[in-house]
Protein backbone atom coordinates (compact mmCIF):
# COMPACT_ATOMS: atom_id res chain seq x y z
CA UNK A 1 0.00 0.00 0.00
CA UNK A 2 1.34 3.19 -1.12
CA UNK A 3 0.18 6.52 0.09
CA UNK A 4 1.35 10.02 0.96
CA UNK A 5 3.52 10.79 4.09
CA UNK A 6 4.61 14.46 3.43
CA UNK A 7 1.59 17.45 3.76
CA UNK A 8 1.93 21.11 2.97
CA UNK A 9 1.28 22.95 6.20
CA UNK A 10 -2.56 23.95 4.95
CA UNK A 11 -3.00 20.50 4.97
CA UNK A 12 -1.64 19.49 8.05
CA UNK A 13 -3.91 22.34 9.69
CA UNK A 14 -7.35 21.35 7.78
CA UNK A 15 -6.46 17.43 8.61
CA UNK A 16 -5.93 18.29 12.51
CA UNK A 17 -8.87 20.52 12.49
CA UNK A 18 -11.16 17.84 10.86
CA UNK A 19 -9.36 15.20 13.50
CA UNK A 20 -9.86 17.76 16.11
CA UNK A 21 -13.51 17.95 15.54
CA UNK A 22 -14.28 14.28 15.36
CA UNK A 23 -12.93 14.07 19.13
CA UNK A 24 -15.34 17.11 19.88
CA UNK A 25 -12.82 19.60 19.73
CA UNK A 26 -13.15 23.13 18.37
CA UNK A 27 -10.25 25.34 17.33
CA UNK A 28 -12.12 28.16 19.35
CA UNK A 29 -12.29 25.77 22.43
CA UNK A 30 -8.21 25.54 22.60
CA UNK A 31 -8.13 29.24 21.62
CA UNK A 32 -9.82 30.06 24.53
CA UNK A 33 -7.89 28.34 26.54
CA UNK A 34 -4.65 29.74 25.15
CA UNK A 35 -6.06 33.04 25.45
CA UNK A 36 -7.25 33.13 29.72
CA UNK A 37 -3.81 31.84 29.76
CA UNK A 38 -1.63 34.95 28.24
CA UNK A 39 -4.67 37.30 29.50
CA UNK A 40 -2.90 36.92 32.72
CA UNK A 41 0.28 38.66 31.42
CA UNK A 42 -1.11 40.70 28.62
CA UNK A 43 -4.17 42.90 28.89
CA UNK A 44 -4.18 43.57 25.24
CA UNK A 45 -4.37 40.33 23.37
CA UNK A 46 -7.53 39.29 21.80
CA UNK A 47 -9.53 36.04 20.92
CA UNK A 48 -8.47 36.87 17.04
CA UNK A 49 -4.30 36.53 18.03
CA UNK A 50 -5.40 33.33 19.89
CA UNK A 51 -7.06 31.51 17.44
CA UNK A 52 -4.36 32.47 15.03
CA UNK A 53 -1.70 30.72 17.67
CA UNK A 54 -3.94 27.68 17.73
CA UNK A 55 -3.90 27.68 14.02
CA UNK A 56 -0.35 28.03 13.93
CA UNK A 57 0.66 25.46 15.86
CA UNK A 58 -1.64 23.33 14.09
CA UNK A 59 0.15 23.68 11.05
CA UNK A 60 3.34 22.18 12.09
CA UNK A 61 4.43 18.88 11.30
CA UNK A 62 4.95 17.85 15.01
CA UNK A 63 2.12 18.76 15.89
CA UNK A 64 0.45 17.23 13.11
CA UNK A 65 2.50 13.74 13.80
CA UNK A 66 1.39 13.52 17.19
CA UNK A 67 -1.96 14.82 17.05
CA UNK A 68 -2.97 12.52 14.55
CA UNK A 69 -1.60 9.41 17.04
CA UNK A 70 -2.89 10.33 19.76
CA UNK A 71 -5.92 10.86 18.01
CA UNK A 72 -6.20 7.56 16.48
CA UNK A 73 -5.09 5.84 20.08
CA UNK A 74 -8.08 7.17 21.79
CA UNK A 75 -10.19 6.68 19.06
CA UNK A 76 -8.78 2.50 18.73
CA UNK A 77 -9.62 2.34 22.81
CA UNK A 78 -12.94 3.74 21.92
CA UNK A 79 -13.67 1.32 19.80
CA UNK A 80 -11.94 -2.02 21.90
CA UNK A 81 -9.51 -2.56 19.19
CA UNK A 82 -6.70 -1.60 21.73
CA UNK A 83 -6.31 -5.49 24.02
CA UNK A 84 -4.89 -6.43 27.16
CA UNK A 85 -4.08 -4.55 30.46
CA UNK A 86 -3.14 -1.26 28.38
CA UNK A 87 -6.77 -0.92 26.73
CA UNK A 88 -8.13 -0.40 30.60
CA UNK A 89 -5.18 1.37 31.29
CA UNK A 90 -6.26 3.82 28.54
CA UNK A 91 -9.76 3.45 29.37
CA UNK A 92 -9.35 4.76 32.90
CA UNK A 93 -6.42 7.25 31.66
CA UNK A 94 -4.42 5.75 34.93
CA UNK A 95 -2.63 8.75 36.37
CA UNK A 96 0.96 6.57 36.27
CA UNK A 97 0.44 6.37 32.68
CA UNK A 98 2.57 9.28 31.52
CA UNK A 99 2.98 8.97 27.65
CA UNK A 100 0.13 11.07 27.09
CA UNK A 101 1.78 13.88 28.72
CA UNK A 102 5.25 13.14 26.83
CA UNK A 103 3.13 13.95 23.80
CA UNK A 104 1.78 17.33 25.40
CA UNK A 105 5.44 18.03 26.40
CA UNK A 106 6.91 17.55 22.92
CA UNK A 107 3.95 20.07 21.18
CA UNK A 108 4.54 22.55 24.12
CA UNK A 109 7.98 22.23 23.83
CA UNK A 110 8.01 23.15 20.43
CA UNK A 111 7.96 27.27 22.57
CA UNK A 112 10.78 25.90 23.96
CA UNK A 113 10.77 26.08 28.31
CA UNK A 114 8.14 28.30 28.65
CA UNK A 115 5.95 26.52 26.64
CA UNK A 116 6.26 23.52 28.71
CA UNK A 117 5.87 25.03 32.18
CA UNK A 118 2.79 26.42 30.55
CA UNK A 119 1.07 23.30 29.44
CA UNK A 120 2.29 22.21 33.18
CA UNK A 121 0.13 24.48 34.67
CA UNK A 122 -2.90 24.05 31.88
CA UNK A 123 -2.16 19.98 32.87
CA UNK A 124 -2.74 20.05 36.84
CA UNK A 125 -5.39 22.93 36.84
CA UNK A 126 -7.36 21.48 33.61
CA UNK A 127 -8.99 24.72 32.32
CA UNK A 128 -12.02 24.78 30.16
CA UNK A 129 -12.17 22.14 27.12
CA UNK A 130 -9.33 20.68 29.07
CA UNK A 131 -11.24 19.74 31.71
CA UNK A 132 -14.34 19.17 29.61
CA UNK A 133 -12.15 16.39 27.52
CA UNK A 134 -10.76 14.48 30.73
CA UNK A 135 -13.86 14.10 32.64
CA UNK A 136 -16.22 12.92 29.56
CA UNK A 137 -13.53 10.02 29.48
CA UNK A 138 -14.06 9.05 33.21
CA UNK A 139 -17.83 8.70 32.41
CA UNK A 140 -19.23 5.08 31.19
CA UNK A 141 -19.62 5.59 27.60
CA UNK A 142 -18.06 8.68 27.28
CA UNK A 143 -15.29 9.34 24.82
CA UNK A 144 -11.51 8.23 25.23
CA UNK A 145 -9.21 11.17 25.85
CA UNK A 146 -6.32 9.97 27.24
CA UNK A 147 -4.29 11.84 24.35
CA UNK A 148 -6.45 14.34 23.27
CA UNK A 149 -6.68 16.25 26.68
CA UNK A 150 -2.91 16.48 27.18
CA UNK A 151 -2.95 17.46 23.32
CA UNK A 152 -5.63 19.97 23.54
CA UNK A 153 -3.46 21.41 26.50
CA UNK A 154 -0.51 21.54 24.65
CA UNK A 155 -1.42 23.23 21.65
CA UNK A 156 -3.42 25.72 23.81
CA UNK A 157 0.27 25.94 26.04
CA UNK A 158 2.22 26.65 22.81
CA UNK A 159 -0.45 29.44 21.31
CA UNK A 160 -0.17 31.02 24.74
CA UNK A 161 3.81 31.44 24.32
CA UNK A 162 3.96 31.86 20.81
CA UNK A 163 1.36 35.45 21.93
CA UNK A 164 4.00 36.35 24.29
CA UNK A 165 6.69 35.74 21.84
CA UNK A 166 4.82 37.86 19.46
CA UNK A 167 4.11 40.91 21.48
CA UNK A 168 7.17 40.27 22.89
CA UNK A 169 9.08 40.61 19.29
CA UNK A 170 6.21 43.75 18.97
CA UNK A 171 7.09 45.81 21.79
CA UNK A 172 11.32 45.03 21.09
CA UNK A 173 10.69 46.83 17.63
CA UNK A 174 9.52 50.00 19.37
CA UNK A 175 13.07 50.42 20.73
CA UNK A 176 14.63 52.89 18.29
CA UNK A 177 17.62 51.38 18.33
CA UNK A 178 16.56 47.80 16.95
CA UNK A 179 17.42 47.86 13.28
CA UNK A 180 14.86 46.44 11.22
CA UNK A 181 16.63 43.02 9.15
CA UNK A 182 14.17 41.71 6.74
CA UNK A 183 13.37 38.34 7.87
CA UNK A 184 10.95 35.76 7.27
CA UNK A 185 9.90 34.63 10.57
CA UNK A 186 7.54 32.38 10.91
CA UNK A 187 6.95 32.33 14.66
């Protein structure tokens, strides 16, 4: 069997969106959560910057990579595919089960420390969809999240730095003596 591997980032982003949405997730939801995050720090971001962090970070090929496991893991426990001790493991989302936070490390880490004490603190306080996503998995019949709330968490860590990082690169450009280098940053 023969099929792509390699996405342009558009595609990556409309894939994890559509993914997103079949585990109940809105873009919004995360953005939201990215946003009461930074609104700590900065009193003049807005919902707008947030979703277009969330978008951003779902156009990267990390994220995309682990998103779409993660994804497909909770999805293969939903449907009993996954055998043995580590379906119930799943199942339950057993608090000593940590690879579903090594996958919310690795997106958050992608705003390098910051980002990862950030989806720390989104992690034990479980804001919003967060929390939303971790309880309907504790629930008979209710949705596996073992991933996607760690995921969810992540990508709403990394939006929150990449605003800082963004203001942050603002506000340094209002220094008269930073000379302007023409640069195609993609933060």
């Amino acid at each position: 069997m023969s099929g792509r591997t390699l996405f342009s980032r558009e595609e990556m982003l409309e894939m994890n969106i559509k993914t997103l949405l079949e585990r109940t997730v809105t873009v919004p939801e995360i953005a939201e959560v990215a946003f009461k995050q930074q609104a700590k720090w900065s009193d003049n971001i807005t919902m707008g910057e947030a979703v277009e962090s969330v978008e951003k970070i779902l156009s990267l090929r990390d994220t995309f990579h682990l998103l779409q496991l993660g994804a497909e893991i909770d999805r293969l426990t939903d449907e009993k595919v996954i055998k043995g001790p580590i379906y119930d493991i799943l199942k339950k989302d057993l608090g000593m089960f940590g690879i579903d936070e090594l996958f919310g490390l690795e997106i958050a880490g992608l705003y390098g420390t910051i980002g990862k004490t950030n989806f720390g603190d989104i992690d034990v306080n479980k804001p919003l969809v967060v929390d939303r996503l971790n309880e309907d998995g504790k629930h008979e019949g209710g949705m596996c999240h073992t991933f996607m709330d760690d995921i969810v968490g992540a990508i709403a860590a990394a939006a929150s730095t990449r605003i800082a990082q963004v203001i942050n690169e603002e506000e340094a450009r209002k220094d008269p003596t930073v000379k302007e280098i023409k640069l195609d940053l993609d933060l």
